[in-house]
PDB file of N, CA and C in Angstrom:
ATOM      1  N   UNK A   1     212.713 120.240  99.768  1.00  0.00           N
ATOM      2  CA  UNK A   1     213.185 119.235 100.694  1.00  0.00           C
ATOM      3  C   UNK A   1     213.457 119.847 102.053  1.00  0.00           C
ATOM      4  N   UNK A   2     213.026 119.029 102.826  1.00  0.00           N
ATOM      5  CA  UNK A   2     213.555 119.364 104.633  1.00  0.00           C
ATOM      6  C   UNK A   2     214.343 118.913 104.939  1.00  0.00           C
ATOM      7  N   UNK A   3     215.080 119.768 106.035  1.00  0.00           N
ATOM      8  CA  UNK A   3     216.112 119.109 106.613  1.00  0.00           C
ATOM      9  C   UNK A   3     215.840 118.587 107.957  1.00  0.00           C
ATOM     10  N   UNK A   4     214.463 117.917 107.771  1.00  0.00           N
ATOM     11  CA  UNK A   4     214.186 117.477 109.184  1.00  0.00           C
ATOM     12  C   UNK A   4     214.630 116.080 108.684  1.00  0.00           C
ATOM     13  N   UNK A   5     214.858 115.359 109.615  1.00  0.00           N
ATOM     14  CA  UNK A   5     214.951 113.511 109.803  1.00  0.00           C
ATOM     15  C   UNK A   5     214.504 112.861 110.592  1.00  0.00           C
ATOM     16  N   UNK A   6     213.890 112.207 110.094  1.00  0.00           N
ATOM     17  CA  UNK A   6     213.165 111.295 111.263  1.00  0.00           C
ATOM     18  C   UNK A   6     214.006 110.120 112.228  1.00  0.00           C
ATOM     19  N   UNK A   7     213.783 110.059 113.527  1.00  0.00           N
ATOM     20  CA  UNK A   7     214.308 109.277 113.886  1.00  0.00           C
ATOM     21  C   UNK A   7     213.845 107.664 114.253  1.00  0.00           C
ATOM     22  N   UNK A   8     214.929 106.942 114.494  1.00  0.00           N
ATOM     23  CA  UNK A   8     214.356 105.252 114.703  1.00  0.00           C
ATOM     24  C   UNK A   8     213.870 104.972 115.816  1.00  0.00           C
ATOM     25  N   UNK A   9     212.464 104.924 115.815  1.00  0.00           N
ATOM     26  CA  UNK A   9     211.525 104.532 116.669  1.00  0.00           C
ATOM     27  C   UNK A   9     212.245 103.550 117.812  1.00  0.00           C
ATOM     28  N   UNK A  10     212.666 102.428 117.045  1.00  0.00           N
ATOM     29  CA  UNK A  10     213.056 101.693 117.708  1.00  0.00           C
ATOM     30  C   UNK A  10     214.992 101.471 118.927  1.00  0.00           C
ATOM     31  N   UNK A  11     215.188 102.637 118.146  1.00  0.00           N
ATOM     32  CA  UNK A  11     217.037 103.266 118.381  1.00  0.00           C
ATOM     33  C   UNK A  11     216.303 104.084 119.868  1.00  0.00           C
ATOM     34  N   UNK A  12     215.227 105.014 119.691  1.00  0.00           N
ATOM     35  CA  UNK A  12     214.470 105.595 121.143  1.00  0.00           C
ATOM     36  C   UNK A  12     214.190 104.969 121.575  1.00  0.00           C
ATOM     37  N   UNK A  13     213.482 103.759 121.844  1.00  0.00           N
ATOM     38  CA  UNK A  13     213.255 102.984 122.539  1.00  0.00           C
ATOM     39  C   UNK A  13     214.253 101.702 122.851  1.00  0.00           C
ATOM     40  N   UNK A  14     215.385 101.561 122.408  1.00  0.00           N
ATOM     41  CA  UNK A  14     216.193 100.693 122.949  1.00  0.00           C
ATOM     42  C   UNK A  14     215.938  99.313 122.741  1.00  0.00           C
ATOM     43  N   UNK A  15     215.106  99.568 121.642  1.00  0.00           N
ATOM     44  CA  UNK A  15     214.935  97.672 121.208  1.00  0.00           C
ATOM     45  C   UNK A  15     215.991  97.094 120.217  1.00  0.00           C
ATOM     46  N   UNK A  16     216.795  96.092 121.113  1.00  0.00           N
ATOM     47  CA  UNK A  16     218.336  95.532 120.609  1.00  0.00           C
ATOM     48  C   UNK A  16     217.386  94.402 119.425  1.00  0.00           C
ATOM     49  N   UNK A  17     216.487  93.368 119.524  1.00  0.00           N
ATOM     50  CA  UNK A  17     216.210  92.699 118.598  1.00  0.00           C
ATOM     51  C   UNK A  17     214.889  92.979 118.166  1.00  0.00           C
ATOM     52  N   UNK A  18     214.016  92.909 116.695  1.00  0.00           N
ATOM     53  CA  UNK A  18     212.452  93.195 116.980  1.00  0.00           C
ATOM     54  C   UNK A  18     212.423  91.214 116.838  1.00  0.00           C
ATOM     55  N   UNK A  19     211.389  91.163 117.659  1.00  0.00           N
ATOM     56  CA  UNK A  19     210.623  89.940 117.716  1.00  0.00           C
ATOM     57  C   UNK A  19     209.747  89.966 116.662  1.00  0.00           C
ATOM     58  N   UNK A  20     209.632  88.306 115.800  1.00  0.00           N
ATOM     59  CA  UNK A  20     208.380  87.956 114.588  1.00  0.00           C
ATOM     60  C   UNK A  20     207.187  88.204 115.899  1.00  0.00           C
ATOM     61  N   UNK A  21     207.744  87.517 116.857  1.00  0.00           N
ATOM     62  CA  UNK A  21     205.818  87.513 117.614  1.00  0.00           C
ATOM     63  C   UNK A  21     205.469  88.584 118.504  1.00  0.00           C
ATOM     64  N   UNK A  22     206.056  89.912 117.958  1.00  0.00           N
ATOM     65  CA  UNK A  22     205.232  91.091 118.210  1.00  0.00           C
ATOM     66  C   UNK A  22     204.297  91.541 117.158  1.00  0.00           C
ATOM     67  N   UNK A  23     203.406  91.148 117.044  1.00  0.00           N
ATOM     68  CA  UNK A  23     202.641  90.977 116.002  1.00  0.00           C
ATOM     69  C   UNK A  23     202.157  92.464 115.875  1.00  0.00           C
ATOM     70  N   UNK A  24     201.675  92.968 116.767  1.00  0.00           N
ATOM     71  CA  UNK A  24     201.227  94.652 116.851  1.00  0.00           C
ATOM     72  C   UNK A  24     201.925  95.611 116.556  1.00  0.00           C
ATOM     73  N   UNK A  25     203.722  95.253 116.843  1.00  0.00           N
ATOM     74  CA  UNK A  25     204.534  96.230 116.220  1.00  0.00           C
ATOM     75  C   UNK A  25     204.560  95.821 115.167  1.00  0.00           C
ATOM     76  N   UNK A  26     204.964  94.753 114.682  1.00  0.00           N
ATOM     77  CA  UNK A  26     204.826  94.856 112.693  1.00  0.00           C
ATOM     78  C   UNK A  26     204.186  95.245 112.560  1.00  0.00           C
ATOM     79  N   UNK A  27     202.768  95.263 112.985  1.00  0.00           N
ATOM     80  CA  UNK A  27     201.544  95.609 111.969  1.00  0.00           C
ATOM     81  C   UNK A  27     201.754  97.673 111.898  1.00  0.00           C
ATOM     82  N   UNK A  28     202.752  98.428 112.244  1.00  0.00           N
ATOM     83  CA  UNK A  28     202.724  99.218 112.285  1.00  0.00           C
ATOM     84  C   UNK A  28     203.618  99.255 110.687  1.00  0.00           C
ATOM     85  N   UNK A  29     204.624  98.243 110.369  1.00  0.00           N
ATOM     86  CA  UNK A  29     205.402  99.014 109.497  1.00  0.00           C
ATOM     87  C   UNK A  29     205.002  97.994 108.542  1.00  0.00           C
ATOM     88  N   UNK A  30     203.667  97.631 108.060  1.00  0.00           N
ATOM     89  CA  UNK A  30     203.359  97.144 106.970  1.00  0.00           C
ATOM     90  C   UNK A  30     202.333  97.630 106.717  1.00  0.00           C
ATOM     91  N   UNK A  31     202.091  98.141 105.180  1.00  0.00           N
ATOM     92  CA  UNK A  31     200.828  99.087 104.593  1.00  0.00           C
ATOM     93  C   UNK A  31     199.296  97.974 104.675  1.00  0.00           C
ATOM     94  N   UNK A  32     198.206  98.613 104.741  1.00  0.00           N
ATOM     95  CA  UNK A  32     196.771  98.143 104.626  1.00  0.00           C
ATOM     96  C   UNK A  32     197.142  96.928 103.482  1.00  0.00           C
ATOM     97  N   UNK A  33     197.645  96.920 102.323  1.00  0.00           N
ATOM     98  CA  UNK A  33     197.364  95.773 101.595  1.00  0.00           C
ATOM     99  C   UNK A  33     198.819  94.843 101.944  1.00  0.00           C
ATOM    100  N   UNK A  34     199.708  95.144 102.629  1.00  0.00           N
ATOM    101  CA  UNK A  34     200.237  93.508 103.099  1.00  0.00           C
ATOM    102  C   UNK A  34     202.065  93.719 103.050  1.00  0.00           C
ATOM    103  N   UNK A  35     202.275  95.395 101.983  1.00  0.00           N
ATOM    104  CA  UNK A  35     203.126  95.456 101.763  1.00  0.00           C
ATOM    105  C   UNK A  35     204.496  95.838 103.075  1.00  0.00           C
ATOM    106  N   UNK A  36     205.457  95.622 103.263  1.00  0.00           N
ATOM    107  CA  UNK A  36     206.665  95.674 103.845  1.00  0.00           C
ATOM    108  C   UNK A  36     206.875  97.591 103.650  1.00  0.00           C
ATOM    109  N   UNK A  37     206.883  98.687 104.528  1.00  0.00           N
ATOM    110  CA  UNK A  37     207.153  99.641 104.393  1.00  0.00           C
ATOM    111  C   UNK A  37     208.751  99.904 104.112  1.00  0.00           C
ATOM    112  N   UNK A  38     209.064 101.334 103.177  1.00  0.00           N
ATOM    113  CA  UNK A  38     210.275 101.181 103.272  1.00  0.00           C
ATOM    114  C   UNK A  38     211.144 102.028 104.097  1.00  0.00           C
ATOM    115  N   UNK A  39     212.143 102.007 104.139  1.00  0.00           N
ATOM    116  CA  UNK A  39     212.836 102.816 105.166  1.00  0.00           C
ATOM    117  C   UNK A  39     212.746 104.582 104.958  1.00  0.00           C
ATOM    118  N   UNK A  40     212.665 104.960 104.001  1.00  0.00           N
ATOM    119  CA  UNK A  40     212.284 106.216 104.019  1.00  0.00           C
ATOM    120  C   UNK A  40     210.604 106.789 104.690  1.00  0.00           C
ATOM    121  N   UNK A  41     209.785 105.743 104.476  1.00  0.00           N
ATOM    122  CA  UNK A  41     208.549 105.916 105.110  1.00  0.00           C
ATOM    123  C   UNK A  41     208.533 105.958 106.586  1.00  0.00           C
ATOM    124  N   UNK A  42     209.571 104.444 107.081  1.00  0.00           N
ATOM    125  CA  UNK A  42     209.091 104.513 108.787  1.00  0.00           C
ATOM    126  C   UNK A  42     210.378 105.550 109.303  1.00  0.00           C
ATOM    127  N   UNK A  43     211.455 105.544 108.310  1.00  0.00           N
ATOM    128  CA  UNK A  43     212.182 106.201 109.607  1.00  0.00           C
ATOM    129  C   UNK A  43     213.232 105.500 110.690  1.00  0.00           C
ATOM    130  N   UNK A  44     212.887 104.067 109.824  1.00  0.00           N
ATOM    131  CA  UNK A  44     213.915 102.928 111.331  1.00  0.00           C
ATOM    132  C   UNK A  44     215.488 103.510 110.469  1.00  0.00           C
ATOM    133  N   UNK A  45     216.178 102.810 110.907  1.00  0.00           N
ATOM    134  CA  UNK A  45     217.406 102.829 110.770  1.00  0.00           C
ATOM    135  C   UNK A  45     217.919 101.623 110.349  1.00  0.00           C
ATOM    136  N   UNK A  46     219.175 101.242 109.409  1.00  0.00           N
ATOM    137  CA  UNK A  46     219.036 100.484 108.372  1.00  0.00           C
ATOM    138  C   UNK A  46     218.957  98.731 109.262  1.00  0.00           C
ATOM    139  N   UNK A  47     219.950  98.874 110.301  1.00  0.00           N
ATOM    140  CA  UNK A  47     220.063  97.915 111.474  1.00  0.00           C
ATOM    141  C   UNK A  47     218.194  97.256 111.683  1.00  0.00           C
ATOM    142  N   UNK A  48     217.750  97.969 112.275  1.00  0.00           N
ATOM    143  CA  UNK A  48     216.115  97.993 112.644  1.00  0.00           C
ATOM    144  C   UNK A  48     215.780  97.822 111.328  1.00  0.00           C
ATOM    145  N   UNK A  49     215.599  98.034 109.871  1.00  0.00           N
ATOM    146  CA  UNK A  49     214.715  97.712 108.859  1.00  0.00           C
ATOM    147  C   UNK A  49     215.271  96.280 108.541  1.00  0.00           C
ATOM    148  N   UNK A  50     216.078  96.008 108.614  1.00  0.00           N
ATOM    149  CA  UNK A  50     216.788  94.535 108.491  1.00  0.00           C
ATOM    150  C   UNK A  50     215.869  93.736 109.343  1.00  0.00           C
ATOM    151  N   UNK A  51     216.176  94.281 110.547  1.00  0.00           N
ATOM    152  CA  UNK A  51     215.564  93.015 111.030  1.00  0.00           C
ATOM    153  C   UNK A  51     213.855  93.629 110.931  1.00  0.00           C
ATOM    154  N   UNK A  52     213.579  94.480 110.742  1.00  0.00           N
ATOM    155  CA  UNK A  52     212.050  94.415 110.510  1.00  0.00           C
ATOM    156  C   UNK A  52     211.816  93.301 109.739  1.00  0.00           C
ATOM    157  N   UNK A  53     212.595  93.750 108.435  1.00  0.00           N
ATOM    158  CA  UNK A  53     211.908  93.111 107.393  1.00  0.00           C
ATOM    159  C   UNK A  53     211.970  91.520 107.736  1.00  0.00           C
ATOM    160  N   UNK A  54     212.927  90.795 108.479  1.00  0.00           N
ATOM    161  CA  UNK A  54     212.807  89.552 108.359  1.00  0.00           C
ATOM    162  C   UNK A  54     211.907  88.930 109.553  1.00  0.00           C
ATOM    163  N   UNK A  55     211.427  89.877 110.650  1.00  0.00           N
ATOM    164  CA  UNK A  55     210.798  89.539 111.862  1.00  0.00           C
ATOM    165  C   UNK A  55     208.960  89.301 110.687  1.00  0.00           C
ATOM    166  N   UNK A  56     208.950  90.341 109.820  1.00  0.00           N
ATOM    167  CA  UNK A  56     207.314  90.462 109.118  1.00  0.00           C
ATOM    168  C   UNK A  56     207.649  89.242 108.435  1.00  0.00           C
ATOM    169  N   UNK A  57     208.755  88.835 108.109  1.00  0.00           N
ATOM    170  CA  UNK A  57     208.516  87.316 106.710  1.00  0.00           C
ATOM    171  C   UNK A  57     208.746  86.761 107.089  1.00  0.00           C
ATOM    172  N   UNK A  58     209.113  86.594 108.568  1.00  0.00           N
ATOM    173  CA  UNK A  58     208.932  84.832 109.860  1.00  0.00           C
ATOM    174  C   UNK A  58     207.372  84.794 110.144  1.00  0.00           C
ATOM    175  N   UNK A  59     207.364  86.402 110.654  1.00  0.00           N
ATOM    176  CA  UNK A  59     205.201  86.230 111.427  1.00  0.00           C
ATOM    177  C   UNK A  59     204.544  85.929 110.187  1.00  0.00           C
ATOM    178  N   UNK A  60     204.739  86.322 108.617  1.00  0.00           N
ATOM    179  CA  UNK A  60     203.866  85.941 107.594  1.00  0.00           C
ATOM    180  C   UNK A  60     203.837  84.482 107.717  1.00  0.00           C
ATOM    181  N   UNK A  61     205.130  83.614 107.239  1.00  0.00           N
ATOM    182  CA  UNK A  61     205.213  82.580 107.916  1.00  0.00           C
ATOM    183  C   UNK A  61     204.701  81.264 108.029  1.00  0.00           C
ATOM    184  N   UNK A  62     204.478  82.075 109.722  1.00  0.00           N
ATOM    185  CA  UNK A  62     203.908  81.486 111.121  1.00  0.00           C
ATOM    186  C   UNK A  62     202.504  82.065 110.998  1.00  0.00           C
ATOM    187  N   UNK A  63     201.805  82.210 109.691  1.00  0.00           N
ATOM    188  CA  UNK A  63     200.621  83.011 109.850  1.00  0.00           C
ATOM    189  C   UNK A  63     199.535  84.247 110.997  1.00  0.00           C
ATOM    190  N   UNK A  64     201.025  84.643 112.052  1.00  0.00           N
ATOM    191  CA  UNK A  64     200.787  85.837 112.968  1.00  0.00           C
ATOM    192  C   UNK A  64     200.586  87.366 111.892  1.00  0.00           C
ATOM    193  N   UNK A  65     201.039  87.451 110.552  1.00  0.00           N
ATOM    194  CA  UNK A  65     200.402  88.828 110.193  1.00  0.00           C
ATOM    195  C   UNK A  65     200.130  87.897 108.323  1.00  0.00           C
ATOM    196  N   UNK A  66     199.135  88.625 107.578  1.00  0.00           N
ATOM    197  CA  UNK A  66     199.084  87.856 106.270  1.00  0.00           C
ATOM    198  C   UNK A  66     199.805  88.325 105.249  1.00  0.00           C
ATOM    199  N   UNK A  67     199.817  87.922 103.999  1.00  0.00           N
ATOM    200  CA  UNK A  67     200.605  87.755 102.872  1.00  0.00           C
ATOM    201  C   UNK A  67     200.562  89.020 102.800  1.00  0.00           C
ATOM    202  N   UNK A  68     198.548  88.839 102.175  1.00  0.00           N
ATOM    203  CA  UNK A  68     198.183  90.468 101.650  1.00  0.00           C
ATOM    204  C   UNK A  68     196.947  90.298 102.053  1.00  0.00           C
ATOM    205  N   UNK A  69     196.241  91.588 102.091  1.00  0.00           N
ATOM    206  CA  UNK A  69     195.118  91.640 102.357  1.00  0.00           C
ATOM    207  C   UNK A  69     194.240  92.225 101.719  1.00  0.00           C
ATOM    208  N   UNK A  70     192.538  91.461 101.683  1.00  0.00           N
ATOM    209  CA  UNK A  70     191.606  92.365 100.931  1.00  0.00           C
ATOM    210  C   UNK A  70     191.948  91.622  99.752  1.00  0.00           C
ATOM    211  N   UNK A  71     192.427  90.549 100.040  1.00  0.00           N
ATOM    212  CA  UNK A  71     192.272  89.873  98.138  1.00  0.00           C
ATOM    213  C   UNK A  71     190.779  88.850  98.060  1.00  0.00           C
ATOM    214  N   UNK A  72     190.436  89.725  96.803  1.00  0.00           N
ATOM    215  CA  UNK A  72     189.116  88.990  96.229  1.00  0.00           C
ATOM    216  C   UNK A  72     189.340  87.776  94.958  1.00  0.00           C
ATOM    217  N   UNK A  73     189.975  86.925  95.418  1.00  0.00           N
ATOM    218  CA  UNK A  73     190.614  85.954  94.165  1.00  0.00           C
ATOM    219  C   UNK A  73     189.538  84.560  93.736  1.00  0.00           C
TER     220      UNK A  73
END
């Protein structure tokens, strides 16, 4: 184990709320098939994964990012 830590992308950059209709920043903290990343992966901070998570399940939604992707059903 390291004792490095990653820091919140968004805590450096000073973003007080994330917006659902930044559609380009979610698409950073959700995996190729659709899934919600978790906080040990991105690194946000628990404040910022909160509202990640509910900014990605307003844009799912509002059909701005999808469920899942790559489904052959």
């Amino acid at each position: 184990m390291s004792a490095f830590r990653k820091s919140c992308k968004l805590c450096d950059r000073d973003v007080d709320r994330v917006d659902y209709k930044n559609a380009d920043l979610l698409r950073r903290y959700i995996t190729d098939r659709g899934k919600i990343l978790p906080r040990r992966a991105t690194g946000a901070c628990s404040r910022h994964q909160h509202q990640l998570c509910t900014a990605i399940k307003r844009a799912r939604f509002l059909a701005l990012l999808p469920y899942i992707e790559g489904y052959r059903g």
